[in-house]
PDB file of N, CA and C in Angstrom:
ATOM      1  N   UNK A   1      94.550  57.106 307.535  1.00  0.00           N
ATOM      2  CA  UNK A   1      95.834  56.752 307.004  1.00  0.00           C
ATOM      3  C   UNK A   1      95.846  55.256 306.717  1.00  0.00           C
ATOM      4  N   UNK A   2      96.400  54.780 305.742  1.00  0.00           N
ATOM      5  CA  UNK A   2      96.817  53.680 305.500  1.00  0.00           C
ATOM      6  C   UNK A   2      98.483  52.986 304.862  1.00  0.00           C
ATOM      7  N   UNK A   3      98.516  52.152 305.498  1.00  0.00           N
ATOM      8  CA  UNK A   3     100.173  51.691 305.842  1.00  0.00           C
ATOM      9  C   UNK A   3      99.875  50.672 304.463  1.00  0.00           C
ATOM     10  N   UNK A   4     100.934  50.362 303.559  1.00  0.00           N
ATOM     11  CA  UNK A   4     101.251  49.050 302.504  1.00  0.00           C
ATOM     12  C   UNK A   4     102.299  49.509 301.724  1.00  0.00           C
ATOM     13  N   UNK A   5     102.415  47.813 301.698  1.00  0.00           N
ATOM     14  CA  UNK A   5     103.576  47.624 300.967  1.00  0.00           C
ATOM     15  C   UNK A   5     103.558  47.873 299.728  1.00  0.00           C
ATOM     16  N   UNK A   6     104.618  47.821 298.823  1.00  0.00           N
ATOM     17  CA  UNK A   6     104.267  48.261 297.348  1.00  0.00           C
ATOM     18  C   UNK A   6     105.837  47.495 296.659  1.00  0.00           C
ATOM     19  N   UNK A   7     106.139  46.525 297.763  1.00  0.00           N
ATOM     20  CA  UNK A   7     107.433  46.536 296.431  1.00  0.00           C
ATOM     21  C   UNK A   7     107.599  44.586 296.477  1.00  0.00           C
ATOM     22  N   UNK A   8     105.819  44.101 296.869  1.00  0.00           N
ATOM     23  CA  UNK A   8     105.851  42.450 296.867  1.00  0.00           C
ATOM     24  C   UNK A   8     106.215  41.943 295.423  1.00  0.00           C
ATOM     25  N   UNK A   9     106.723  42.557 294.387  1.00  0.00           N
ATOM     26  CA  UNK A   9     106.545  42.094 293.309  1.00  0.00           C
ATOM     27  C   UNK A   9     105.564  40.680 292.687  1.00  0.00           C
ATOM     28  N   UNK A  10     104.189  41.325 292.730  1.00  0.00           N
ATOM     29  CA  UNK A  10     103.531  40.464 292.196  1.00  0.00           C
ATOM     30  C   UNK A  10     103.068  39.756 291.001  1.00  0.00           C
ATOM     31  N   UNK A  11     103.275  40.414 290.054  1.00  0.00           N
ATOM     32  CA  UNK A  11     103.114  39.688 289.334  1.00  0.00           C
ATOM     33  C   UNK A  11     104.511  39.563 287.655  1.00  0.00           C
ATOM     34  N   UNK A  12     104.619  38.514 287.520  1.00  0.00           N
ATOM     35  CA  UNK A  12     105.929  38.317 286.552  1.00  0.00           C
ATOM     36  C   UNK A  12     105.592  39.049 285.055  1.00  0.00           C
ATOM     37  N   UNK A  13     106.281  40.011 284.627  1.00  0.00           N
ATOM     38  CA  UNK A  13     105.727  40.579 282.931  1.00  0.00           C
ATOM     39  C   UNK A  13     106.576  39.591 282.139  1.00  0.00           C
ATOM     40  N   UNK A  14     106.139  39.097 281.143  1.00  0.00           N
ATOM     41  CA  UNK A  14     106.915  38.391 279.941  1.00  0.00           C
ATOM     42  C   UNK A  14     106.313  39.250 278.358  1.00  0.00           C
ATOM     43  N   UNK A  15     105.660  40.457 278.539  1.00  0.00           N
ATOM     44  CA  UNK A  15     105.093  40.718 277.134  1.00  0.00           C
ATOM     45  C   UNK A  15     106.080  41.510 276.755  1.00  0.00           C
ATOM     46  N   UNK A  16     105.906  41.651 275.518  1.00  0.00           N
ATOM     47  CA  UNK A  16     107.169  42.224 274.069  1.00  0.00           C
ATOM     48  C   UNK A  16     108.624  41.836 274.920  1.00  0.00           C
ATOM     49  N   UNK A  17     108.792  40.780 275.194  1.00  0.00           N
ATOM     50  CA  UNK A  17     109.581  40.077 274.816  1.00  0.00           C
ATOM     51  C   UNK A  17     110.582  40.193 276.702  1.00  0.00           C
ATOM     52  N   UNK A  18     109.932  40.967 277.360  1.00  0.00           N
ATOM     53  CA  UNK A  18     110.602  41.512 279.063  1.00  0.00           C
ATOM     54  C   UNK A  18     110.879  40.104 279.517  1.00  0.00           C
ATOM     55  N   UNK A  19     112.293  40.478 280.044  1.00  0.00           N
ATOM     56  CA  UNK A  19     112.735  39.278 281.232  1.00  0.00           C
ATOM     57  C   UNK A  19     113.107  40.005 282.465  1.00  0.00           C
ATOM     58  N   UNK A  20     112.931  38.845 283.514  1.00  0.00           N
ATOM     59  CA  UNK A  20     113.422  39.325 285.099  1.00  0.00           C
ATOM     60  C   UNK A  20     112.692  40.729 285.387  1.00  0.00           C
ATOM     61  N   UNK A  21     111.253  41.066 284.895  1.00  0.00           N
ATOM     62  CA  UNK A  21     110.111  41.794 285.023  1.00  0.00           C
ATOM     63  C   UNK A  21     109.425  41.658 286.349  1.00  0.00           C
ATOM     64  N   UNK A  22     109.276  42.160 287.254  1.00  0.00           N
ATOM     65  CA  UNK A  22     108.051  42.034 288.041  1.00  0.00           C
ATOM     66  C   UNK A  22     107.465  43.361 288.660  1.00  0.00           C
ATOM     67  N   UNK A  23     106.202  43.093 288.564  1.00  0.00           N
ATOM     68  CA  UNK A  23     105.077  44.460 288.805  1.00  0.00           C
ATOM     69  C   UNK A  23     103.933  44.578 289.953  1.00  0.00           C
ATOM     70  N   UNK A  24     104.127  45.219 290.730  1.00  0.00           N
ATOM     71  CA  UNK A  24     103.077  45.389 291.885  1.00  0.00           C
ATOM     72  C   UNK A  24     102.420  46.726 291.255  1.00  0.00           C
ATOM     73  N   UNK A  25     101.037  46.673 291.193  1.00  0.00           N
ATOM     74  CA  UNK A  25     100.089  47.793 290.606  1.00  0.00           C
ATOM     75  C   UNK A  25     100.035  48.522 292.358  1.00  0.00           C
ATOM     76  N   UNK A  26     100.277  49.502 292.063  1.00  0.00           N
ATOM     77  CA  UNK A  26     100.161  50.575 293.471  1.00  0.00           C
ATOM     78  C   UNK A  26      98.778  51.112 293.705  1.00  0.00           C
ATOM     79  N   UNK A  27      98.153  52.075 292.951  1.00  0.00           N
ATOM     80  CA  UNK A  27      97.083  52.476 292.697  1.00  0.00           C
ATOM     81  C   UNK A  27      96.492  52.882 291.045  1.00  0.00           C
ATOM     82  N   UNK A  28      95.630  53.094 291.062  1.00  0.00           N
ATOM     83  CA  UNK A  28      94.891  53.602 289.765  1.00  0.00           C
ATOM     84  C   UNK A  28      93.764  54.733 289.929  1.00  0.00           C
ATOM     85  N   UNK A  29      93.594  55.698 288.951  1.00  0.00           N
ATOM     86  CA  UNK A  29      92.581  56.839 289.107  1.00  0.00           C
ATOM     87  C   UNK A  29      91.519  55.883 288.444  1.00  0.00           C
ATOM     88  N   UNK A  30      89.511  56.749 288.616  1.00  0.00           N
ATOM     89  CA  UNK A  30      88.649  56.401 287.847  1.00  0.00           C
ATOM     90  C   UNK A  30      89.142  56.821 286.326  1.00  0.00           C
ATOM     91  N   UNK A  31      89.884  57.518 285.864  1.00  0.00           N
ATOM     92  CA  UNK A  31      90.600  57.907 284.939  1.00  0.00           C
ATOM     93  C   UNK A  31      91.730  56.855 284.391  1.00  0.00           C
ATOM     94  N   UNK A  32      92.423  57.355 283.709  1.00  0.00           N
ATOM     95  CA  UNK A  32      93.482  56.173 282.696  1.00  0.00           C
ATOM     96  C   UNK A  32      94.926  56.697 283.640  1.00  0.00           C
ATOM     97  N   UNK A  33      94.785  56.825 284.560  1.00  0.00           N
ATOM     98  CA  UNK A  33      96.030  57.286 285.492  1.00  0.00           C
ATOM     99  C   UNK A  33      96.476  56.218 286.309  1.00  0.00           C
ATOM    100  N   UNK A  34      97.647  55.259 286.135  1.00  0.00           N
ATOM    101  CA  UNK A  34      98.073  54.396 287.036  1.00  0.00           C
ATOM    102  C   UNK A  34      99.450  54.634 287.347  1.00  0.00           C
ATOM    103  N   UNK A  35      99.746  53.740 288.945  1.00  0.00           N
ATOM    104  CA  UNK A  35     101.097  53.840 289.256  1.00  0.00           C
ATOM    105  C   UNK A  35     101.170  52.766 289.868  1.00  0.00           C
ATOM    106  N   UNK A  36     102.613  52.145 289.215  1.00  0.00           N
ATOM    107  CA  UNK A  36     103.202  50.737 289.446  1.00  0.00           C
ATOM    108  C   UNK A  36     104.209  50.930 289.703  1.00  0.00           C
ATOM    109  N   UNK A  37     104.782  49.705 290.797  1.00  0.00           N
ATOM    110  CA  UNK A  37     106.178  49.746 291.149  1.00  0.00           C
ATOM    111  C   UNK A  37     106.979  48.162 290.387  1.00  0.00           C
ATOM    112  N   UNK A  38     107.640  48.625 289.359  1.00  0.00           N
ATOM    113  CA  UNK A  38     108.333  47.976 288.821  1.00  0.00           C
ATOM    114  C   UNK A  38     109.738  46.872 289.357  1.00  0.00           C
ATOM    115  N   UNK A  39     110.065  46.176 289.196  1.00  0.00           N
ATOM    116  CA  UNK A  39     111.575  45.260 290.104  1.00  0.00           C
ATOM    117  C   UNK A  39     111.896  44.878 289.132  1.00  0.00           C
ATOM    118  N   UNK A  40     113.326  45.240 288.772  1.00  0.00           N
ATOM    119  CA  UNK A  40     113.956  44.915 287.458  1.00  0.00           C
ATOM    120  C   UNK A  40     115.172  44.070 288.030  1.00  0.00           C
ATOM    121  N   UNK A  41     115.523  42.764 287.719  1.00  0.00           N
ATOM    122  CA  UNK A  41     116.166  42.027 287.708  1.00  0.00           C
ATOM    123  C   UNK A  41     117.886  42.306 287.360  1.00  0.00           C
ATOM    124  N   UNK A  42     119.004  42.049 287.963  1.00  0.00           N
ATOM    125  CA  UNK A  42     120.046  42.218 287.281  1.00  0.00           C
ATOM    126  C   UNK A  42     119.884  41.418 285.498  1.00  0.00           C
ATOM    127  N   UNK A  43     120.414  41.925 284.837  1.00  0.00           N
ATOM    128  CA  UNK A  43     120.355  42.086 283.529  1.00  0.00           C
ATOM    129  C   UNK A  43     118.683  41.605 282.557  1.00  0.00           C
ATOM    130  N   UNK A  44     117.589  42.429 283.407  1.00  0.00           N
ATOM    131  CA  UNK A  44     116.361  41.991 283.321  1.00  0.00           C
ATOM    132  C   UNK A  44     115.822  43.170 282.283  1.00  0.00           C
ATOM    133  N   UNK A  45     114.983  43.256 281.504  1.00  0.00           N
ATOM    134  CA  UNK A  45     114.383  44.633 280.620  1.00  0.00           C
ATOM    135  C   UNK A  45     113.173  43.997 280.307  1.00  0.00           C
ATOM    136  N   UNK A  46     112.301  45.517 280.330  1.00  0.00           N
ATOM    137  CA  UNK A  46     111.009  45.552 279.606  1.00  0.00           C
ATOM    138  C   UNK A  46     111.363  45.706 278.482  1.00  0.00           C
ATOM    139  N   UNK A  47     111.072  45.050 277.083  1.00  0.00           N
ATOM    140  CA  UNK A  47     111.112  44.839 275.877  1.00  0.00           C
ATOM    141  C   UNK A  47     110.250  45.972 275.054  1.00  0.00           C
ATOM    142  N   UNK A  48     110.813  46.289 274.335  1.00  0.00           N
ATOM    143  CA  UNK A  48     110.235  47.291 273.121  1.00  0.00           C
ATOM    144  C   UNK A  48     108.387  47.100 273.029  1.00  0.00           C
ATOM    145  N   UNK A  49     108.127  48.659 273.541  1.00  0.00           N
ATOM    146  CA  UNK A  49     106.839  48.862 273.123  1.00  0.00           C
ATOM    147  C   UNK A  49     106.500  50.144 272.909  1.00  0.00           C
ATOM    148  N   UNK A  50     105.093  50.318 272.430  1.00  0.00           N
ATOM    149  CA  UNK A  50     104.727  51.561 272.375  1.00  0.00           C
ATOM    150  C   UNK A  50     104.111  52.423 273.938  1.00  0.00           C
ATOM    151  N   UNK A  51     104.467  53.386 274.108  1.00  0.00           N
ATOM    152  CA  UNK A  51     103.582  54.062 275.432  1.00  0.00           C
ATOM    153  C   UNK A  51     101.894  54.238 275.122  1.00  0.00           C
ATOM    154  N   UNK A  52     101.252  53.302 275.846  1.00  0.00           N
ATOM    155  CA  UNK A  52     100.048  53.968 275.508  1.00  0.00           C
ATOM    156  C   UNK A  52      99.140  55.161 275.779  1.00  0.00           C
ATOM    157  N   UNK A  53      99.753  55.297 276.898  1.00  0.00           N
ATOM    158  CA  UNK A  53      99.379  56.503 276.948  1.00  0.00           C
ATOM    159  C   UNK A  53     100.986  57.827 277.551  1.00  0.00           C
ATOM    160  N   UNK A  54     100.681  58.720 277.972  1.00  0.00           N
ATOM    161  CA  UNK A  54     102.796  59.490 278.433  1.00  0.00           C
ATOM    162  C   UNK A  54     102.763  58.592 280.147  1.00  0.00           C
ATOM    163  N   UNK A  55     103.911  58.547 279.867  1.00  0.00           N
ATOM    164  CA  UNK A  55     104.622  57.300 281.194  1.00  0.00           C
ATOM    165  C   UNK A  55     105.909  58.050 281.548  1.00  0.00           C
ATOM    166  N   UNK A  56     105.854  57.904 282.860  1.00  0.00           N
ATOM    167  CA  UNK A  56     106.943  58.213 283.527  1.00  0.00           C
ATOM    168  C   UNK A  56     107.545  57.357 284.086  1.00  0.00           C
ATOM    169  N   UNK A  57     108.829  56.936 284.000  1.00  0.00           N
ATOM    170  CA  UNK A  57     109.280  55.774 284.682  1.00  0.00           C
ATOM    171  C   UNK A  57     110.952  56.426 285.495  1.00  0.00           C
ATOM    172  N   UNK A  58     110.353  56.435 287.359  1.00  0.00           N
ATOM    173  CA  UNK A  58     111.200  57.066 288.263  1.00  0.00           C
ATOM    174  C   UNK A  58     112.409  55.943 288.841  1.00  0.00           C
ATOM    175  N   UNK A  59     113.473  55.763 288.878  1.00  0.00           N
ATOM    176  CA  UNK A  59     114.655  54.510 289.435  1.00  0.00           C
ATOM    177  C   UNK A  59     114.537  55.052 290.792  1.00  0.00           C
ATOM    178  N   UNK A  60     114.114  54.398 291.459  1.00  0.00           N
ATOM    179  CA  UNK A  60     114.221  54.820 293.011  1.00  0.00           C
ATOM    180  C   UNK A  60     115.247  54.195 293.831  1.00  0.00           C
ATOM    181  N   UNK A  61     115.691  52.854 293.097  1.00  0.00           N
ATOM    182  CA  UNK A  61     117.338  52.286 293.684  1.00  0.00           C
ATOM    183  C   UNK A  61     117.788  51.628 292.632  1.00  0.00           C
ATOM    184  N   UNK A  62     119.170  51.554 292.900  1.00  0.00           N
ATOM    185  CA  UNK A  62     119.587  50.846 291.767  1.00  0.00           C
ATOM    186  C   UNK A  62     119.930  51.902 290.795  1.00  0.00           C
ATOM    187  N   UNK A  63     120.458  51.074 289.223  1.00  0.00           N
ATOM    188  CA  UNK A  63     120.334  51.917 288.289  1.00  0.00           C
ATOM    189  C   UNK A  63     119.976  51.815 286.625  1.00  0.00           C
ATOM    190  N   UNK A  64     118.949  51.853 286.227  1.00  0.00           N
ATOM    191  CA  UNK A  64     118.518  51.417 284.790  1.00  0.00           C
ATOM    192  C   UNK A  64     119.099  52.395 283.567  1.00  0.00           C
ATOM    193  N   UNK A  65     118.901  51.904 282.616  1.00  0.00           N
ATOM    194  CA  UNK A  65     119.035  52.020 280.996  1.00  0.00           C
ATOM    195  C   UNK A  65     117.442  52.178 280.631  1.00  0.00           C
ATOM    196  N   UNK A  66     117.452  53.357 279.545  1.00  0.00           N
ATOM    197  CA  UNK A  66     116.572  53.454 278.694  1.00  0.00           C
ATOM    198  C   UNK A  66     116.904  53.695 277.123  1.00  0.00           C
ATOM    199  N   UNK A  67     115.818  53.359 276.722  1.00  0.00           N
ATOM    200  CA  UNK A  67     116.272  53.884 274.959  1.00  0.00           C
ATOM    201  C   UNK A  67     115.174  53.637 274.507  1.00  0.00           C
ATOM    202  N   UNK A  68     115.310  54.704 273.455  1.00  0.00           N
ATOM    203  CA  UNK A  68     114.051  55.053 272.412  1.00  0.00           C
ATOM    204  C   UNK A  68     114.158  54.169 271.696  1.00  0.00           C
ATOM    205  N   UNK A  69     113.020  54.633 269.975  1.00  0.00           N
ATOM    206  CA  UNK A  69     113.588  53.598 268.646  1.00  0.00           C
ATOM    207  C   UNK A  69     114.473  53.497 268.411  1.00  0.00           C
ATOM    208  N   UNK A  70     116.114  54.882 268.898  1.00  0.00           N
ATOM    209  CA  UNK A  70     117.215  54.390 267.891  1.00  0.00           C
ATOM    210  C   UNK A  70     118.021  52.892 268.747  1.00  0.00           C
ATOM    211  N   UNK A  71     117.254  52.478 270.293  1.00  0.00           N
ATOM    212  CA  UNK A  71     118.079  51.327 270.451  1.00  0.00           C
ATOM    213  C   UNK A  71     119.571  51.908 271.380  1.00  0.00           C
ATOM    214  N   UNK A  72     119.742  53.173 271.300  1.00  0.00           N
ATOM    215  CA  UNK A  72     120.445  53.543 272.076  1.00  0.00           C
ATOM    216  C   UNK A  72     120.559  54.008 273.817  1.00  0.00           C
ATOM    217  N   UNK A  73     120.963  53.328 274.512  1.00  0.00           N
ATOM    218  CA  UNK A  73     120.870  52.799 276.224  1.00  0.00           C
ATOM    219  C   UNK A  73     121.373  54.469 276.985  1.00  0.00           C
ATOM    220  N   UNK A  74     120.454  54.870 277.266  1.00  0.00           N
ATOM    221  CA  UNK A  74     120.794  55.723 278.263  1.00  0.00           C
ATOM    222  C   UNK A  74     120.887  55.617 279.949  1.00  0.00           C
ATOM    223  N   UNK A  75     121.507  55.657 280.487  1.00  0.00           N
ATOM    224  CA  UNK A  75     121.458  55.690 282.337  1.00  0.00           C
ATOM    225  C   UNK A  75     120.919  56.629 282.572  1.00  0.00           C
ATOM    226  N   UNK A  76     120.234  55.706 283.793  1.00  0.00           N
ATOM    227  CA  UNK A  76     119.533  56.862 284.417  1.00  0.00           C
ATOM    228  C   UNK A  76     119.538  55.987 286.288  1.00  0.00           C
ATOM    229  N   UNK A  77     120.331  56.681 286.837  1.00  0.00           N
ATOM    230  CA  UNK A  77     120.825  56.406 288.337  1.00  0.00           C
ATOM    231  C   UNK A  77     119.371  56.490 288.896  1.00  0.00           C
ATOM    232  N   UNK A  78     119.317  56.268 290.239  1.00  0.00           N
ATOM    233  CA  UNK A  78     117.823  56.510 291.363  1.00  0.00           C
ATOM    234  C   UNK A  78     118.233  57.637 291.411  1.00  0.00           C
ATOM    235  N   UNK A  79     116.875  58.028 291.509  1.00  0.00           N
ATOM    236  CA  UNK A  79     116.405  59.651 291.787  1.00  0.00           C
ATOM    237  C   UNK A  79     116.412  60.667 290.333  1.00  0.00           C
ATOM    238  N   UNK A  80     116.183  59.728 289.499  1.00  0.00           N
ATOM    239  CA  UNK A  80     116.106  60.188 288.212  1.00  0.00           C
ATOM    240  C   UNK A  80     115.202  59.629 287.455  1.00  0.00           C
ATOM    241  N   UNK A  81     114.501  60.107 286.024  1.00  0.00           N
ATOM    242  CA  UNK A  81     113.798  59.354 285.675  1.00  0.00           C
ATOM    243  C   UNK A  81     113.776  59.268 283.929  1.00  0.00           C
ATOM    244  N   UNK A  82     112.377  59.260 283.376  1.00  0.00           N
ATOM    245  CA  UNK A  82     112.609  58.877 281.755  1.00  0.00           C
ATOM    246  C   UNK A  82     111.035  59.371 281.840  1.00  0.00           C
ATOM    247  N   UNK A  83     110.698  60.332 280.509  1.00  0.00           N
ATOM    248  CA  UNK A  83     109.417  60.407 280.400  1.00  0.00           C
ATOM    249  C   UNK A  83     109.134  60.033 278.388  1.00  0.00           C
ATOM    250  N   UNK A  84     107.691  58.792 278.544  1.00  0.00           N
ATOM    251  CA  UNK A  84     107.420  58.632 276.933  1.00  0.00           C
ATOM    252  C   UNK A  84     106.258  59.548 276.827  1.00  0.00           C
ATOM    253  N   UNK A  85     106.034  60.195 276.171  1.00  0.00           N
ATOM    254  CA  UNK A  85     104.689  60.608 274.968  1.00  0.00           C
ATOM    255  C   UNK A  85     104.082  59.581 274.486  1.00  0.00           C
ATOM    256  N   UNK A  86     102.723  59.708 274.793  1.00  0.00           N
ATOM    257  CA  UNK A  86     101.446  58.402 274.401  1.00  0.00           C
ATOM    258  C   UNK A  86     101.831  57.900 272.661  1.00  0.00           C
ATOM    259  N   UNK A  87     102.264  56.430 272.390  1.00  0.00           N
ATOM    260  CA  UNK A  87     102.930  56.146 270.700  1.00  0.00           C
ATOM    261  C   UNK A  87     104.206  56.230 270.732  1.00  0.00           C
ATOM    262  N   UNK A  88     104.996  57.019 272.001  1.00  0.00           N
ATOM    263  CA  UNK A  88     106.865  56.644 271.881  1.00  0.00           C
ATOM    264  C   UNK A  88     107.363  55.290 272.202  1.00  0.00           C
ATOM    265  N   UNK A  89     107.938  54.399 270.878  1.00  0.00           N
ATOM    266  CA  UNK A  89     108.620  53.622 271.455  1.00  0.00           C
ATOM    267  C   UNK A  89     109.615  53.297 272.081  1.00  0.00           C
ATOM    268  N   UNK A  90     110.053  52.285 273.395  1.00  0.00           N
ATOM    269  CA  UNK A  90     111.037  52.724 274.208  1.00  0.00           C
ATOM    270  C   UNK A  90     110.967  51.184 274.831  1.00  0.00           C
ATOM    271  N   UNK A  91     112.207  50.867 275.347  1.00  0.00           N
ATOM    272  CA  UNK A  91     112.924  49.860 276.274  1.00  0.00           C
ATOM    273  C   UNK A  91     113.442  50.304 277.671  1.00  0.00           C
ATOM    274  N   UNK A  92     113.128  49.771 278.300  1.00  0.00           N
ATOM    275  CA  UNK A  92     114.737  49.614 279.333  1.00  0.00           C
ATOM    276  C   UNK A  92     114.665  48.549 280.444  1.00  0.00           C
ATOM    277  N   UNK A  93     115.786  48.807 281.305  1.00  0.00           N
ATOM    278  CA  UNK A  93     116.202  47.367 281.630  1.00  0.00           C
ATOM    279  C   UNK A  93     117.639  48.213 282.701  1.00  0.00           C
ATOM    280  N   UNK A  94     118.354  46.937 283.381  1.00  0.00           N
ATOM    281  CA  UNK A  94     118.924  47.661 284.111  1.00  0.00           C
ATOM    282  C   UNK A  94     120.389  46.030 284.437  1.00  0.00           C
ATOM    283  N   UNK A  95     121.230  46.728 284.698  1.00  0.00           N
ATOM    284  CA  UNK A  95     122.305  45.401 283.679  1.00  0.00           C
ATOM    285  C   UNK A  95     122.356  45.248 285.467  1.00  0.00           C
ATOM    286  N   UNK A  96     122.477  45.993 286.855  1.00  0.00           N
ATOM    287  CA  UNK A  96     122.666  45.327 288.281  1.00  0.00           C
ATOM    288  C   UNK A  96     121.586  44.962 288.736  1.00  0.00           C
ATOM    289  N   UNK A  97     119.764  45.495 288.202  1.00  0.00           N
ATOM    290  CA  UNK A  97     119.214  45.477 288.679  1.00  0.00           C
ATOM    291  C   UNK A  97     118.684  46.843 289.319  1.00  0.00           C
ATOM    292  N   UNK A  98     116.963  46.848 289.437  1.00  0.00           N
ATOM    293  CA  UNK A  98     116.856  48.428 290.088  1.00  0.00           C
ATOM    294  C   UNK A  98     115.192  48.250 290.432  1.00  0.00           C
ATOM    295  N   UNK A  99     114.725  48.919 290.752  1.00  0.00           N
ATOM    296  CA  UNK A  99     113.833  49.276 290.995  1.00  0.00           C
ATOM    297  C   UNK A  99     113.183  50.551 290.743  1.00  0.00           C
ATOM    298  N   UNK A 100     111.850  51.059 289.905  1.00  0.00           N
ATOM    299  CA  UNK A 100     111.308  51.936 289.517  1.00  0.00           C
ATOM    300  C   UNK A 100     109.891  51.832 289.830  1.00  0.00           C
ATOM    301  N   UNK A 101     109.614  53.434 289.730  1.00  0.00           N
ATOM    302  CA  UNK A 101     108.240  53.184 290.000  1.00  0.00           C
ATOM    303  C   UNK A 101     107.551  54.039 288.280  1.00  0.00           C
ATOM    304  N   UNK A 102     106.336  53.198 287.934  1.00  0.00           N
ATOM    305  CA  UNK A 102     105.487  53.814 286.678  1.00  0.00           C
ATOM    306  C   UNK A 102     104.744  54.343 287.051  1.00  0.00           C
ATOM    307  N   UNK A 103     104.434  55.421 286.406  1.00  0.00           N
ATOM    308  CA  UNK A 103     103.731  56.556 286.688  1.00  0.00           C
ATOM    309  C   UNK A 103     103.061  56.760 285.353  1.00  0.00           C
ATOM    310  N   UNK A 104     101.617  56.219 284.760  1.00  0.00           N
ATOM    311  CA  UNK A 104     100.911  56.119 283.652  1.00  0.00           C
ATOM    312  C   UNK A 104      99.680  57.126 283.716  1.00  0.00           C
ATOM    313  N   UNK A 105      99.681  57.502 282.383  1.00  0.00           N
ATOM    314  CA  UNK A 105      98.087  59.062 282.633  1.00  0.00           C
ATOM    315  C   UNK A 105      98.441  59.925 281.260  1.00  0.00           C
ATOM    316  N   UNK A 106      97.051  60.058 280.700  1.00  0.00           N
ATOM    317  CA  UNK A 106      96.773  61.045 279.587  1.00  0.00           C
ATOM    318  C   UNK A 106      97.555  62.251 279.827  1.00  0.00           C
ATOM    319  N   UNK A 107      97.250  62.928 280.623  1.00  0.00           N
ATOM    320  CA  UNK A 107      98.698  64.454 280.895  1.00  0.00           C
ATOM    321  C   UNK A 107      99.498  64.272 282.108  1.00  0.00           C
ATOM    322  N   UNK A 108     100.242  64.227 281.632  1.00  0.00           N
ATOM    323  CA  UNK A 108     101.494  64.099 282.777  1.00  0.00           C
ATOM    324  C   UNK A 108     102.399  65.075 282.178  1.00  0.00           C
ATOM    325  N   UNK A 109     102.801  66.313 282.787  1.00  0.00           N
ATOM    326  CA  UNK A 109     103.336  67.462 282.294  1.00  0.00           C
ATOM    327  C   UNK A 109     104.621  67.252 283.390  1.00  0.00           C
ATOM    328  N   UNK A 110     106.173  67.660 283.229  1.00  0.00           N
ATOM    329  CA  UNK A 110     107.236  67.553 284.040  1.00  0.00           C
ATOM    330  C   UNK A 110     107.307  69.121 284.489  1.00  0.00           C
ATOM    331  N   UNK A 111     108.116  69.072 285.643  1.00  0.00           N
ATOM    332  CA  UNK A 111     108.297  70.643 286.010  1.00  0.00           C
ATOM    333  C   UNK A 111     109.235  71.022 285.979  1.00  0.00           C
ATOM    334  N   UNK A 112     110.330  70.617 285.700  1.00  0.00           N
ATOM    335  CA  UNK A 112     111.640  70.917 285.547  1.00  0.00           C
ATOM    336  C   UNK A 112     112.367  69.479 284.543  1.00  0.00           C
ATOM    337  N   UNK A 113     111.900  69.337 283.456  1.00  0.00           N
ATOM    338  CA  UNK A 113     112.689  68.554 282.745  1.00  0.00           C
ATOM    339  C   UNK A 113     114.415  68.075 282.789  1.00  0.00           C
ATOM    340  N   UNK A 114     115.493  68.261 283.454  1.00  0.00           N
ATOM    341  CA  UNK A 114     116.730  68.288 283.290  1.00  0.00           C
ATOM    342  C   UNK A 114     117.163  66.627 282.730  1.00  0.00           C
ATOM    343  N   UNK A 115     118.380  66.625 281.847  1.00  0.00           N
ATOM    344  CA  UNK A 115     119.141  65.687 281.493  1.00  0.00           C
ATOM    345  C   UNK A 115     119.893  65.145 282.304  1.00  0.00           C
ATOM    346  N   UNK A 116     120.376  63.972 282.635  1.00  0.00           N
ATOM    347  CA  UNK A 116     121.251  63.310 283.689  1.00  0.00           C
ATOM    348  C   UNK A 116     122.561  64.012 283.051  1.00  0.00           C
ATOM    349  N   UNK A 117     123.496  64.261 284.087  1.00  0.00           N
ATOM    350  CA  UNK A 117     124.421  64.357 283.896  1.00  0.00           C
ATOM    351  C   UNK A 117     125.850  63.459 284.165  1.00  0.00           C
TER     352      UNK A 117
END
């Protein structure tokens, strides 16, 4: 067994344009499979990009905004999440602040898809 932390926010993101970004890499497969724990700043966002590969991004406190190309902000409370397709462009950001964890990998299939309500 091994005990660690995962939420030192280490390192600051500033690419496509993210403020009040910070990212602790959790683990990674020998494969293109990673998982990061994200710290989103009160009124902080990752800036418009493409998914490179399908991404899952879970709010584990707090509560973030997402949106596709049309630019339109969806909520999504903790204990909920947002999934891109490898080439979907997408934002989000979180106006109190939140915390998420990324969940990156060639197939990432959901098991029960549901919409926030």
């Amino acid at each position: 067994m091994q005990i660690f932390r995962f939420d030192r926010e280490e390192k600051a993101i500033s690419s496509y344009g993210s403020t009040g970004l910070h990212a602790t890499r959790i683990a990674a497969s020998t494969g293109d499979t990673h998982l990061t724990c994200l710290a989103i700043a009160p009124g902080g966002m990752i800036g418009t990009h493409p998914a490179t590969v399908a991404q899952l991004f879970l709010v584990v406190s707090g509560e973030a905004w997402v949106a596709g190309p049309d630019a339109q902000r969806v909520p999504v409370p903790a204990g909920w999440g947002a999934r891109w397709e490898a080439g979907e462009l997408h934002t989000s950001g979180s106006a109190a602040g939140c915390t998420a964890l990324a969940v990156e990998g060639a197939s990432l299939a959901l098991f029960e898809p549901q919409p926030p309500s």
